[in-house]
PDB file of N, CA and C in Angstrom:
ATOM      1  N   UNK A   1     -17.245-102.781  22.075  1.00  0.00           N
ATOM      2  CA  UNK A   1     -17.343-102.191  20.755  1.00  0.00           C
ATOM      3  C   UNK A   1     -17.072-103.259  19.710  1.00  0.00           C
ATOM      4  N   UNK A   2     -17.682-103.281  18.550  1.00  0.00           N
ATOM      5  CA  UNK A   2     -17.835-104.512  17.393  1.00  0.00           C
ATOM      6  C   UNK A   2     -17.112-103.549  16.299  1.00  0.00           C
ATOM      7  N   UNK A   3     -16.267-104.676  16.053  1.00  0.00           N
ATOM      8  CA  UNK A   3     -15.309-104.257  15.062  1.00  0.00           C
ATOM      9  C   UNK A   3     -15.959-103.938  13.390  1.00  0.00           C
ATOM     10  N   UNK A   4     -15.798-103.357  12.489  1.00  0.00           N
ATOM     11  CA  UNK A   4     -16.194-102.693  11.604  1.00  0.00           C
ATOM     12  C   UNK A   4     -15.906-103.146  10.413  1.00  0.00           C
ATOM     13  N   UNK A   5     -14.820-103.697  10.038  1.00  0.00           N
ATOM     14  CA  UNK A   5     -14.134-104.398   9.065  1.00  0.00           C
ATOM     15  C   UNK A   5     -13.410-103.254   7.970  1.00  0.00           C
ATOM     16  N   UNK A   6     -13.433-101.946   8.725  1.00  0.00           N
ATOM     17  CA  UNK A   6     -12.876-100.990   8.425  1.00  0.00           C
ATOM     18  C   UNK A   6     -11.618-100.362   8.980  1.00  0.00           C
ATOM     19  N   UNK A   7     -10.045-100.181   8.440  1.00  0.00           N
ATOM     20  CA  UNK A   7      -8.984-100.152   8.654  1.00  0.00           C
ATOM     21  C   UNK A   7      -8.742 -99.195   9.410  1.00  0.00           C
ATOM     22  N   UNK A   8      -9.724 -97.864   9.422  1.00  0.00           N
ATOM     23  CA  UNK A   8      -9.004 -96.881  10.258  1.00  0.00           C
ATOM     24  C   UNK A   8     -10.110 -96.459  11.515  1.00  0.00           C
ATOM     25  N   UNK A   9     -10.257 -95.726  12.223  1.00  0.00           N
ATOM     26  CA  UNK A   9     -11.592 -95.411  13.027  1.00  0.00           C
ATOM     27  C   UNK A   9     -11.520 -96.013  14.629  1.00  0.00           C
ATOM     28  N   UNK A  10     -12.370 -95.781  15.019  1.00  0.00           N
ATOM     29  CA  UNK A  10     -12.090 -96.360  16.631  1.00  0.00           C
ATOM     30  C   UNK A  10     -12.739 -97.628  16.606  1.00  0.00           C
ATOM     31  N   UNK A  11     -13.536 -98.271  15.664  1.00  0.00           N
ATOM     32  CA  UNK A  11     -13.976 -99.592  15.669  1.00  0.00           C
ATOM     33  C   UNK A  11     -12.908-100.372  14.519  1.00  0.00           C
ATOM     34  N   UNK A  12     -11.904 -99.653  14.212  1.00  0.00           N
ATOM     35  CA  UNK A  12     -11.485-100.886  13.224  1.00  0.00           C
ATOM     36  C   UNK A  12     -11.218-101.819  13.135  1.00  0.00           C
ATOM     37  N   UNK A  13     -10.845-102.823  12.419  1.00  0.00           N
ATOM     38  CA  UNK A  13     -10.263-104.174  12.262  1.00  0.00           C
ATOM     39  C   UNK A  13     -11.225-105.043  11.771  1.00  0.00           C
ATOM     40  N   UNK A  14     -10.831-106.439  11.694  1.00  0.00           N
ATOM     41  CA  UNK A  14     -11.896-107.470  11.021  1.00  0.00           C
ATOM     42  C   UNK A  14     -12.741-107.766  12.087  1.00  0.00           C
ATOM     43  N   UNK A  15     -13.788-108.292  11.221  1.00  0.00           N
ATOM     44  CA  UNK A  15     -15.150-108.708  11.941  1.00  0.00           C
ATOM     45  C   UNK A  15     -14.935-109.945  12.349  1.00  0.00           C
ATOM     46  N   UNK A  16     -14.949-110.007  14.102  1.00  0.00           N
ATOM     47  CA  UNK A  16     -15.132-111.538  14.479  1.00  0.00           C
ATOM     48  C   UNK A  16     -16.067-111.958  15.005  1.00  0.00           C
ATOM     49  N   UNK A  17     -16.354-113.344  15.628  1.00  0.00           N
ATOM     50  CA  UNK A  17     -17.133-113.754  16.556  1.00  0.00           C
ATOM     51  C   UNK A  17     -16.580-114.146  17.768  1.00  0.00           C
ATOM     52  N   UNK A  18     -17.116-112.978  19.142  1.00  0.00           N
ATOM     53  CA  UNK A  18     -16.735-113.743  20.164  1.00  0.00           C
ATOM     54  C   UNK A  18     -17.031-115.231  20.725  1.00  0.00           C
ATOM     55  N   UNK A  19     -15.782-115.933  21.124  1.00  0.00           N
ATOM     56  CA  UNK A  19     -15.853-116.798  21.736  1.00  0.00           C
ATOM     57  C   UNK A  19     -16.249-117.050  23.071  1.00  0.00           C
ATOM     58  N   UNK A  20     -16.836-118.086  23.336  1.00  0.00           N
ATOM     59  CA  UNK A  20     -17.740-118.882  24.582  1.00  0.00           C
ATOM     60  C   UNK A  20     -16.666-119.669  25.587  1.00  0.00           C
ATOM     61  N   UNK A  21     -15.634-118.334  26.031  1.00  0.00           N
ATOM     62  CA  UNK A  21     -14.671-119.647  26.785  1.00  0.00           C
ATOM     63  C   UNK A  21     -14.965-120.087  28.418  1.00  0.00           C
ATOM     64  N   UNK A  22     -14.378-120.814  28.763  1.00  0.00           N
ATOM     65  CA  UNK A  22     -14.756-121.940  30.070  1.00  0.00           C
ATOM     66  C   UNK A  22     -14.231-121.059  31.014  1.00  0.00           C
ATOM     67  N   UNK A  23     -15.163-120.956  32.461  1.00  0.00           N
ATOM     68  CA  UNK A  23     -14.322-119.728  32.896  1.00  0.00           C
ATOM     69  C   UNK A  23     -13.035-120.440  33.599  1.00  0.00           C
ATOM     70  N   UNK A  24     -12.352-119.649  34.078  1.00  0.00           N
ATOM     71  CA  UNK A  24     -10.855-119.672  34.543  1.00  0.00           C
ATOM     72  C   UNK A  24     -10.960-120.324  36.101  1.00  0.00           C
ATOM     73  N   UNK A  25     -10.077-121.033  36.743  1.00  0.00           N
ATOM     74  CA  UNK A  25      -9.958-121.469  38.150  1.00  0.00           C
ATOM     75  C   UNK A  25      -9.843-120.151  38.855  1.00  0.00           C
ATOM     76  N   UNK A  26      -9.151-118.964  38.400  1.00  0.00           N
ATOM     77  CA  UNK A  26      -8.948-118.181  39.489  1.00  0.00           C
ATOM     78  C   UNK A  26     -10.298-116.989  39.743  1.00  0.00           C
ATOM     79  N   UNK A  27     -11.265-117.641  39.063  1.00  0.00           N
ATOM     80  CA  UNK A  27     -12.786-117.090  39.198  1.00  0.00           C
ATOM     81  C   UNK A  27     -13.366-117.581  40.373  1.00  0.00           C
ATOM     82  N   UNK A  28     -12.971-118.598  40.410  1.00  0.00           N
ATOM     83  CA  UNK A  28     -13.533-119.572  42.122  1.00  0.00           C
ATOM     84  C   UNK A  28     -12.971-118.705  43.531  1.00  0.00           C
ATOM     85  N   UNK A  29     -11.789-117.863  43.084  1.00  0.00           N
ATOM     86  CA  UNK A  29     -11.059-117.622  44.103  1.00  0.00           C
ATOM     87  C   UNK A  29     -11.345-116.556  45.031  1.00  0.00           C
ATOM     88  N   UNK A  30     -11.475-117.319  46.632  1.00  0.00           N
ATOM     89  CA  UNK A  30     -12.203-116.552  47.736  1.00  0.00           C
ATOM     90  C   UNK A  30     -13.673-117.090  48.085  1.00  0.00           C
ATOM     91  N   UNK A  31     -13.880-117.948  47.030  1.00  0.00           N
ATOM     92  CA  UNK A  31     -15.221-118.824  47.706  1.00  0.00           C
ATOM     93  C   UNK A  31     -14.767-119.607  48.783  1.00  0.00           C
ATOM     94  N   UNK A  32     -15.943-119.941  49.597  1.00  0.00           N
ATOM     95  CA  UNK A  32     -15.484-120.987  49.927  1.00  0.00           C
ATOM     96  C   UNK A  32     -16.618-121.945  49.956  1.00  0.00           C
ATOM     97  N   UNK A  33     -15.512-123.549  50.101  1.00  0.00           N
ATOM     98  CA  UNK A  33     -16.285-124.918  49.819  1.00  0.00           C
ATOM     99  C   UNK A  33     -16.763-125.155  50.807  1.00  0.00           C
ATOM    100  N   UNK A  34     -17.736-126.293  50.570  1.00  0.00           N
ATOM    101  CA  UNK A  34     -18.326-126.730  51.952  1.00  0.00           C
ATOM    102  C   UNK A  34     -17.224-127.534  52.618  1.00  0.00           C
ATOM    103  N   UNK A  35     -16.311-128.084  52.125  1.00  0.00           N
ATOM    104  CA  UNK A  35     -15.586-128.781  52.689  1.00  0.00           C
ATOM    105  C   UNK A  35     -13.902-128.317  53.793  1.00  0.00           C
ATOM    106  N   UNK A  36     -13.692-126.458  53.015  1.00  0.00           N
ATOM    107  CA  UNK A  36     -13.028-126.382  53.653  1.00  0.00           C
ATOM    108  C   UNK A  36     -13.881-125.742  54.913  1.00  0.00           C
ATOM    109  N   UNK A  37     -14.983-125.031  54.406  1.00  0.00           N
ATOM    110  CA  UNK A  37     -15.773-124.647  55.944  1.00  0.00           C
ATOM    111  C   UNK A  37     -15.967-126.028  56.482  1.00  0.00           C
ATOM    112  N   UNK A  38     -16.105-126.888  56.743  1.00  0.00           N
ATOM    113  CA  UNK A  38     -16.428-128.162  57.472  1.00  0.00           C
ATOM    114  C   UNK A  38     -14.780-128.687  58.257  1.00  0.00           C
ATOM    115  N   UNK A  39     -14.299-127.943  57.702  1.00  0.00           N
ATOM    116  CA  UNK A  39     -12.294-128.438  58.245  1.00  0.00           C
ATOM    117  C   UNK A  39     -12.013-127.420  59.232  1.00  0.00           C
ATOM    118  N   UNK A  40     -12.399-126.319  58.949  1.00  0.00           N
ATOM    119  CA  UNK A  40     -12.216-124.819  59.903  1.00  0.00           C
ATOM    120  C   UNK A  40     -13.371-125.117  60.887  1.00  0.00           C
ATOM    121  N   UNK A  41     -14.207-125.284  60.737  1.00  0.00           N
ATOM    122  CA  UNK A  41     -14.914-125.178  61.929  1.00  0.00           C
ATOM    123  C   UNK A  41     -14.905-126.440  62.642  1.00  0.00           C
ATOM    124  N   UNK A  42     -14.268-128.111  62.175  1.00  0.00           N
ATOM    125  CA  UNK A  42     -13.464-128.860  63.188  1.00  0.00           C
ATOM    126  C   UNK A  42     -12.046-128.392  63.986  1.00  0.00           C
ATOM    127  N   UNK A  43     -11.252-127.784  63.103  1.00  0.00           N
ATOM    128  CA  UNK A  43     -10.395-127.133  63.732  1.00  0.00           C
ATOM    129  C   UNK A  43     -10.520-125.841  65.026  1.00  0.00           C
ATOM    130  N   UNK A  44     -11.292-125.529  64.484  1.00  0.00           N
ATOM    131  CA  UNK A  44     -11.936-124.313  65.670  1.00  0.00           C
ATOM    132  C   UNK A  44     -12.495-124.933  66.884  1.00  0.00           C
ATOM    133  N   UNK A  45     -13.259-126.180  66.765  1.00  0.00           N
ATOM    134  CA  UNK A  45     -13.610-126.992  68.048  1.00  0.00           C
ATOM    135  C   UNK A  45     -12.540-127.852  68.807  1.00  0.00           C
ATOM    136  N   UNK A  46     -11.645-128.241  68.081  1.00  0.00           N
ATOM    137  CA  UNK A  46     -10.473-128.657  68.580  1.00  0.00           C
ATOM    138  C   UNK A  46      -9.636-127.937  69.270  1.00  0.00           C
ATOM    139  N   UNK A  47      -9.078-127.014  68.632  1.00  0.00           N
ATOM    140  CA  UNK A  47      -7.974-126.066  69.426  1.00  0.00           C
ATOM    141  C   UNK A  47      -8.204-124.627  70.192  1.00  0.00           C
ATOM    142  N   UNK A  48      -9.608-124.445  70.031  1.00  0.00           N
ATOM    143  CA  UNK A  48     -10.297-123.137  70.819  1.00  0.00           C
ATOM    144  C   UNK A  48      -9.901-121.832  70.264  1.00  0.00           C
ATOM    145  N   UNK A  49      -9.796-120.809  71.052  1.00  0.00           N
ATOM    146  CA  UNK A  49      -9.334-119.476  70.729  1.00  0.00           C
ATOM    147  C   UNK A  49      -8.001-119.443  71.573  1.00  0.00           C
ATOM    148  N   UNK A  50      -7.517-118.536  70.527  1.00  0.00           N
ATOM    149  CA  UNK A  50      -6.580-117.868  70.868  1.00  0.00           C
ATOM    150  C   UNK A  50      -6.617-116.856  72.212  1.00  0.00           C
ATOM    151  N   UNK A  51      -5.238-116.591  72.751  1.00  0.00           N
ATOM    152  CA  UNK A  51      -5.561-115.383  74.075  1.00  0.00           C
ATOM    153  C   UNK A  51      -5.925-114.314  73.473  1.00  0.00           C
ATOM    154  N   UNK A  52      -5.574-113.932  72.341  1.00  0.00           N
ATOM    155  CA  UNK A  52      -6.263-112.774  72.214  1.00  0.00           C
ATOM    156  C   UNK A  52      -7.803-112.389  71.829  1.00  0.00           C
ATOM    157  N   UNK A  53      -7.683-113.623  70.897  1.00  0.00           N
ATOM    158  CA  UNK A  53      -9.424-113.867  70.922  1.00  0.00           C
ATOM    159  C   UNK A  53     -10.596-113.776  71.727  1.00  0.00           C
ATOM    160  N   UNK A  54      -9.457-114.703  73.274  1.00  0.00           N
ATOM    161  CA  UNK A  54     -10.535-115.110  74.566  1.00  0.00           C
ATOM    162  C   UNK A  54     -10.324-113.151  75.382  1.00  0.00           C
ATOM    163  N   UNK A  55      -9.408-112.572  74.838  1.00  0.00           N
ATOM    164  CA  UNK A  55      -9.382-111.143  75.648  1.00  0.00           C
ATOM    165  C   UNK A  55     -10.559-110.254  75.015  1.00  0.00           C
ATOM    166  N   UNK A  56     -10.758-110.290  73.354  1.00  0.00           N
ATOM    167  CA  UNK A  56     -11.516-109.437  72.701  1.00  0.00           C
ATOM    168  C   UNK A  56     -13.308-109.881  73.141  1.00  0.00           C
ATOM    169  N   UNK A  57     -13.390-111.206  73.437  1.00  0.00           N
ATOM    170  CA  UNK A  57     -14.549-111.999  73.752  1.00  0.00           C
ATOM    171  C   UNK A  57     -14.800-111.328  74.685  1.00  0.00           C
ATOM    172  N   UNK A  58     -13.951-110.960  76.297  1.00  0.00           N
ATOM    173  CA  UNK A  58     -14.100-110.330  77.343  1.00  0.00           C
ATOM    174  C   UNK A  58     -14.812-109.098  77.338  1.00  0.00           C
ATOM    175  N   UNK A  59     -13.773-108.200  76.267  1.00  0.00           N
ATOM    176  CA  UNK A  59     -14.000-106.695  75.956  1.00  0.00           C
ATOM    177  C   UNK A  59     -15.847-106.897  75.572  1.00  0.00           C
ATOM    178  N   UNK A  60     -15.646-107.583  74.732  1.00  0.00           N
ATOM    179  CA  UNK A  60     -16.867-107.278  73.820  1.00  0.00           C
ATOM    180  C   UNK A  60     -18.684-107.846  75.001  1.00  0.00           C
ATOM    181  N   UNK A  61     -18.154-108.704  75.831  1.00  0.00           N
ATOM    182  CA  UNK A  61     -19.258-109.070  76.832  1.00  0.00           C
ATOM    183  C   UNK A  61     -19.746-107.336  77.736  1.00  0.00           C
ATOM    184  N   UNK A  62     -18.291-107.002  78.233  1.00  0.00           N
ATOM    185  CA  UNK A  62     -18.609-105.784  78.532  1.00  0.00           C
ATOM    186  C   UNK A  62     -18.898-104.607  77.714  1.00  0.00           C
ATOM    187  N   UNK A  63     -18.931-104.436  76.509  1.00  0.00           N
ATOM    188  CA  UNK A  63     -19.748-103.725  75.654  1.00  0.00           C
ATOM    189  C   UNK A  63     -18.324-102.874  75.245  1.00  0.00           C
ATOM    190  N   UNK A  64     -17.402-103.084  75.248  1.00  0.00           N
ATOM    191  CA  UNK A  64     -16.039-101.965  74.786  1.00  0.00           C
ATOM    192  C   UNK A  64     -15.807-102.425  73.560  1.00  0.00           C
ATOM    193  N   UNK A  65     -17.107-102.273  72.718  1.00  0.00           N
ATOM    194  CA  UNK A  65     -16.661-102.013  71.020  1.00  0.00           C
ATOM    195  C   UNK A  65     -15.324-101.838  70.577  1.00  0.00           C
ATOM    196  N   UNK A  66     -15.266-100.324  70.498  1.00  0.00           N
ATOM    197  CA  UNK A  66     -14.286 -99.197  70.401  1.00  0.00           C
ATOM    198  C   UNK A  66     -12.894 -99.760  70.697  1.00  0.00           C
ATOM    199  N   UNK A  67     -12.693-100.229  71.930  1.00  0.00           N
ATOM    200  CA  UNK A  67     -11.114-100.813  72.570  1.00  0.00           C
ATOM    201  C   UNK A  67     -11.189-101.863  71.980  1.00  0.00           C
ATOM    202  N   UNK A  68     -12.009-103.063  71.539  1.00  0.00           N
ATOM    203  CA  UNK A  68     -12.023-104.329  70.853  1.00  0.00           C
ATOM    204  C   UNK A  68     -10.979-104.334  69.070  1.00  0.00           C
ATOM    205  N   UNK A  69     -11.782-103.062  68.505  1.00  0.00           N
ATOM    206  CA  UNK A  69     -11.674-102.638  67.314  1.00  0.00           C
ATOM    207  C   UNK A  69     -10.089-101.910  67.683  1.00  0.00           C
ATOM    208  N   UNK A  70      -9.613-101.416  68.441  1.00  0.00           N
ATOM    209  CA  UNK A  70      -8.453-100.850  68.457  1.00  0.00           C
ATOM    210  C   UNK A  70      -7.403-101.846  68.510  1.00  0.00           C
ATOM    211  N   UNK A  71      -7.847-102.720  69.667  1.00  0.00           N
ATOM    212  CA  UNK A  71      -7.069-104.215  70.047  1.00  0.00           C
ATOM    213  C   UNK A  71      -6.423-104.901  68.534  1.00  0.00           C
ATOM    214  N   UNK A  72      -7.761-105.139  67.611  1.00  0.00           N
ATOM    215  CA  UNK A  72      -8.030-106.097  67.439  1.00  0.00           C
ATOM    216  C   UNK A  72      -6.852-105.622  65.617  1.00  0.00           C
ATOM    217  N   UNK A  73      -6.976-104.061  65.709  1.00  0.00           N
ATOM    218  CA  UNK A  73      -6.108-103.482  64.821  1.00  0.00           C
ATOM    219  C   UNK A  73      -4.679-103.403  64.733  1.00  0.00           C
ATOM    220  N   UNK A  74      -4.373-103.362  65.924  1.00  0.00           N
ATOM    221  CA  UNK A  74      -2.791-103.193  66.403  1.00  0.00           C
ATOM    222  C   UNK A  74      -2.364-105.336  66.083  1.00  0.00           C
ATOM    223  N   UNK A  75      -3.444-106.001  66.302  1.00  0.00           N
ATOM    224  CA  UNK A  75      -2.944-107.495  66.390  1.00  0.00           C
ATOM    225  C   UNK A  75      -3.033-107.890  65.275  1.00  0.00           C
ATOM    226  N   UNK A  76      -3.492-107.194  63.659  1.00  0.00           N
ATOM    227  CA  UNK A  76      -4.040-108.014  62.745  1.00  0.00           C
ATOM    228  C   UNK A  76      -3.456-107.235  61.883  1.00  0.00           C
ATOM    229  N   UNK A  77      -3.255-105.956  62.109  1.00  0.00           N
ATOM    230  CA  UNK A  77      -2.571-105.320  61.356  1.00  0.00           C
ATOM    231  C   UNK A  77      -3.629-103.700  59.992  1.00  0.00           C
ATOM    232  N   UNK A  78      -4.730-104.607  60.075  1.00  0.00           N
ATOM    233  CA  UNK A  78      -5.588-103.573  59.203  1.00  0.00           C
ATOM    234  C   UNK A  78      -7.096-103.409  59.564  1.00  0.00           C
ATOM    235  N   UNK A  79      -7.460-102.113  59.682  1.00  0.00           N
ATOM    236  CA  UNK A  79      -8.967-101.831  60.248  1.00  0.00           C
ATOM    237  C   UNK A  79     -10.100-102.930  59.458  1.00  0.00           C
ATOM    238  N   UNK A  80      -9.664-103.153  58.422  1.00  0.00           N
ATOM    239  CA  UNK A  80     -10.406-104.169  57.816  1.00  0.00           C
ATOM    240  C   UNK A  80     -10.704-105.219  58.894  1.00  0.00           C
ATOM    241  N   UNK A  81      -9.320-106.031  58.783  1.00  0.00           N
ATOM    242  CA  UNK A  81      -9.590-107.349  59.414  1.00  0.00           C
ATOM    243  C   UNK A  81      -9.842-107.289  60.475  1.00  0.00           C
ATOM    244  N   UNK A  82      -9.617-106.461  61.273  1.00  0.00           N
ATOM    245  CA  UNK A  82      -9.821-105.983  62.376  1.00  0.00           C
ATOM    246  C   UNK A  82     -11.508-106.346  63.094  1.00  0.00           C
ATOM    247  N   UNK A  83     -12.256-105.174  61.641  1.00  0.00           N
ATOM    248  CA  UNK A  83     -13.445-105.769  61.991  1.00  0.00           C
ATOM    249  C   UNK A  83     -14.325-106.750  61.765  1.00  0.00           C
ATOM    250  N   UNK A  84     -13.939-107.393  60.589  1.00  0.00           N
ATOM    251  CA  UNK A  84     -14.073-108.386  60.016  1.00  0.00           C
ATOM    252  C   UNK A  84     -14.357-109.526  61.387  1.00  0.00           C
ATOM    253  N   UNK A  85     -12.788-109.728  62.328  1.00  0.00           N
ATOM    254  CA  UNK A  85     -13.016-110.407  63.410  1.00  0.00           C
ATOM    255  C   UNK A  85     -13.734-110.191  64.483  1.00  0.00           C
ATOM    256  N   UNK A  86     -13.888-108.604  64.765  1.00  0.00           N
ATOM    257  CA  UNK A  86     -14.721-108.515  65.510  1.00  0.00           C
ATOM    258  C   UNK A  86     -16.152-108.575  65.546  1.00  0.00           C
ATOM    259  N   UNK A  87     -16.420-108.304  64.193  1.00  0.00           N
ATOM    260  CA  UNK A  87     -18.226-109.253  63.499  1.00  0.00           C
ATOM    261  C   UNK A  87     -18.245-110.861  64.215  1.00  0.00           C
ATOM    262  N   UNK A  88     -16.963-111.365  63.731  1.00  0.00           N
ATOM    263  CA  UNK A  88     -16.827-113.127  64.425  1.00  0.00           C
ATOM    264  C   UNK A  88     -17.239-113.169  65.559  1.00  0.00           C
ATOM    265  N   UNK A  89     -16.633-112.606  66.227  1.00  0.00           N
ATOM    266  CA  UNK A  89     -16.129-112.493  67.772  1.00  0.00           C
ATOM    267  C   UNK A  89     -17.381-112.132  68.447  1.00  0.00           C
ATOM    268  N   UNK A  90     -18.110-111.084  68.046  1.00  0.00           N
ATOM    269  CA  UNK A  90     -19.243-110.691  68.601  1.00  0.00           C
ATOM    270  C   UNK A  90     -20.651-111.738  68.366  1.00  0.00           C
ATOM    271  N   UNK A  91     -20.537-112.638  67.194  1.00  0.00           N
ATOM    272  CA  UNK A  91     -21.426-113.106  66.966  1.00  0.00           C
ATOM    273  C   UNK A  91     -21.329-114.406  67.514  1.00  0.00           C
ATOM    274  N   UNK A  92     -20.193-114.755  68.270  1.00  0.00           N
ATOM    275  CA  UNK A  92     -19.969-115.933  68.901  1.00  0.00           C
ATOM    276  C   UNK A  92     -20.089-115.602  70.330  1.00  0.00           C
ATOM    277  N   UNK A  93     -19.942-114.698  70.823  1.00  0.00           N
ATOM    278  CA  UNK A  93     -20.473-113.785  72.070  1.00  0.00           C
ATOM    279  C   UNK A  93     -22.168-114.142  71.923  1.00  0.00           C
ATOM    280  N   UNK A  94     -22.833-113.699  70.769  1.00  0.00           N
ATOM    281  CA  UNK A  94     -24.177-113.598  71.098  1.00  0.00           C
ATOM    282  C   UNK A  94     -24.412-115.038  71.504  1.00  0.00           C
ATOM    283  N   UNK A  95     -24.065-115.747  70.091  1.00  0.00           N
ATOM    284  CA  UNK A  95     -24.748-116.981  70.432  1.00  0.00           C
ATOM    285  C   UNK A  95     -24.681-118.231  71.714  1.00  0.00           C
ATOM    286  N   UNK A  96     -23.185-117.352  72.534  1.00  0.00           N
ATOM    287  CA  UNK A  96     -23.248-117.927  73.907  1.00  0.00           C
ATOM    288  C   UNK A  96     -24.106-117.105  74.971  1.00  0.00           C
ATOM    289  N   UNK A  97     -24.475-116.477  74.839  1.00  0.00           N
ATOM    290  CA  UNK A  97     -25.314-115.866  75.392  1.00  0.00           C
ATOM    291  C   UNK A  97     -26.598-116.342  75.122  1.00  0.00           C
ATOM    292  N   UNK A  98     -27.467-116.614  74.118  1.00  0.00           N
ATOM    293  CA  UNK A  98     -28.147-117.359  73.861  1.00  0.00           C
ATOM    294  C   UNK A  98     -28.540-119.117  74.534  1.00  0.00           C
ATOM    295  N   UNK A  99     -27.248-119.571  74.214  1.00  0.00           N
ATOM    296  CA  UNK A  99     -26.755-121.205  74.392  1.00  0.00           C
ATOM    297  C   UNK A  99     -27.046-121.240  76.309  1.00  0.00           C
ATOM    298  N   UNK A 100     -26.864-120.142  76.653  1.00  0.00           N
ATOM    299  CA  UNK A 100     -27.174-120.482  78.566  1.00  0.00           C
ATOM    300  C   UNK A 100     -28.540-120.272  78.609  1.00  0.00           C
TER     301      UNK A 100
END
């Protein structure tokens, strides 16, 4: 709403011009760089999966969605992340499946 230069009303006050400001650092936040994806996925070739990781990998070869997603809730704490990892998990399943 544009101000009116009128004292009372739901547009009141003086007439300005908005300003063109620079956006903020915490606008970036949750991207990610190429550089920290290039650090995570050396780290991931280095130190492998986790046991629980290499258990949900198991589940998920044999097709137990459902118990993966339950697993994977009780270890992470929220259905979110839960599936979030199990999108990972499954898609690193495919592509070894593929890779033979």
């Amino acid at each position: 709403m544009v101000a009116t230069g009128i004292a009372v009303g739901k547009n009141k006050g003086h007439v300005t011009t908005k300003r063109e400001l620079a956006p903020r650092p915490a606008s970036r936040k949750g991207r990610k760089s190429k550089h920290t994806t290039f650090v995570r996925k050396l780290v991931r070739e280095v130190t492998g999966y986790t046991p629980y990781e290499k258990r949900c990998m198991e589940l998920l070869k044999i097709g137990k969605e459902k118990r993966v997603l339950r697993f994977l809730n009780d270890r992470l704490g929220s259905i979110r992340r839960a599936k979030a990892k199990r999108e990972e998990l499954s898609e690193i399943v495919r592509t070894l499946r593929f890779a033979k």
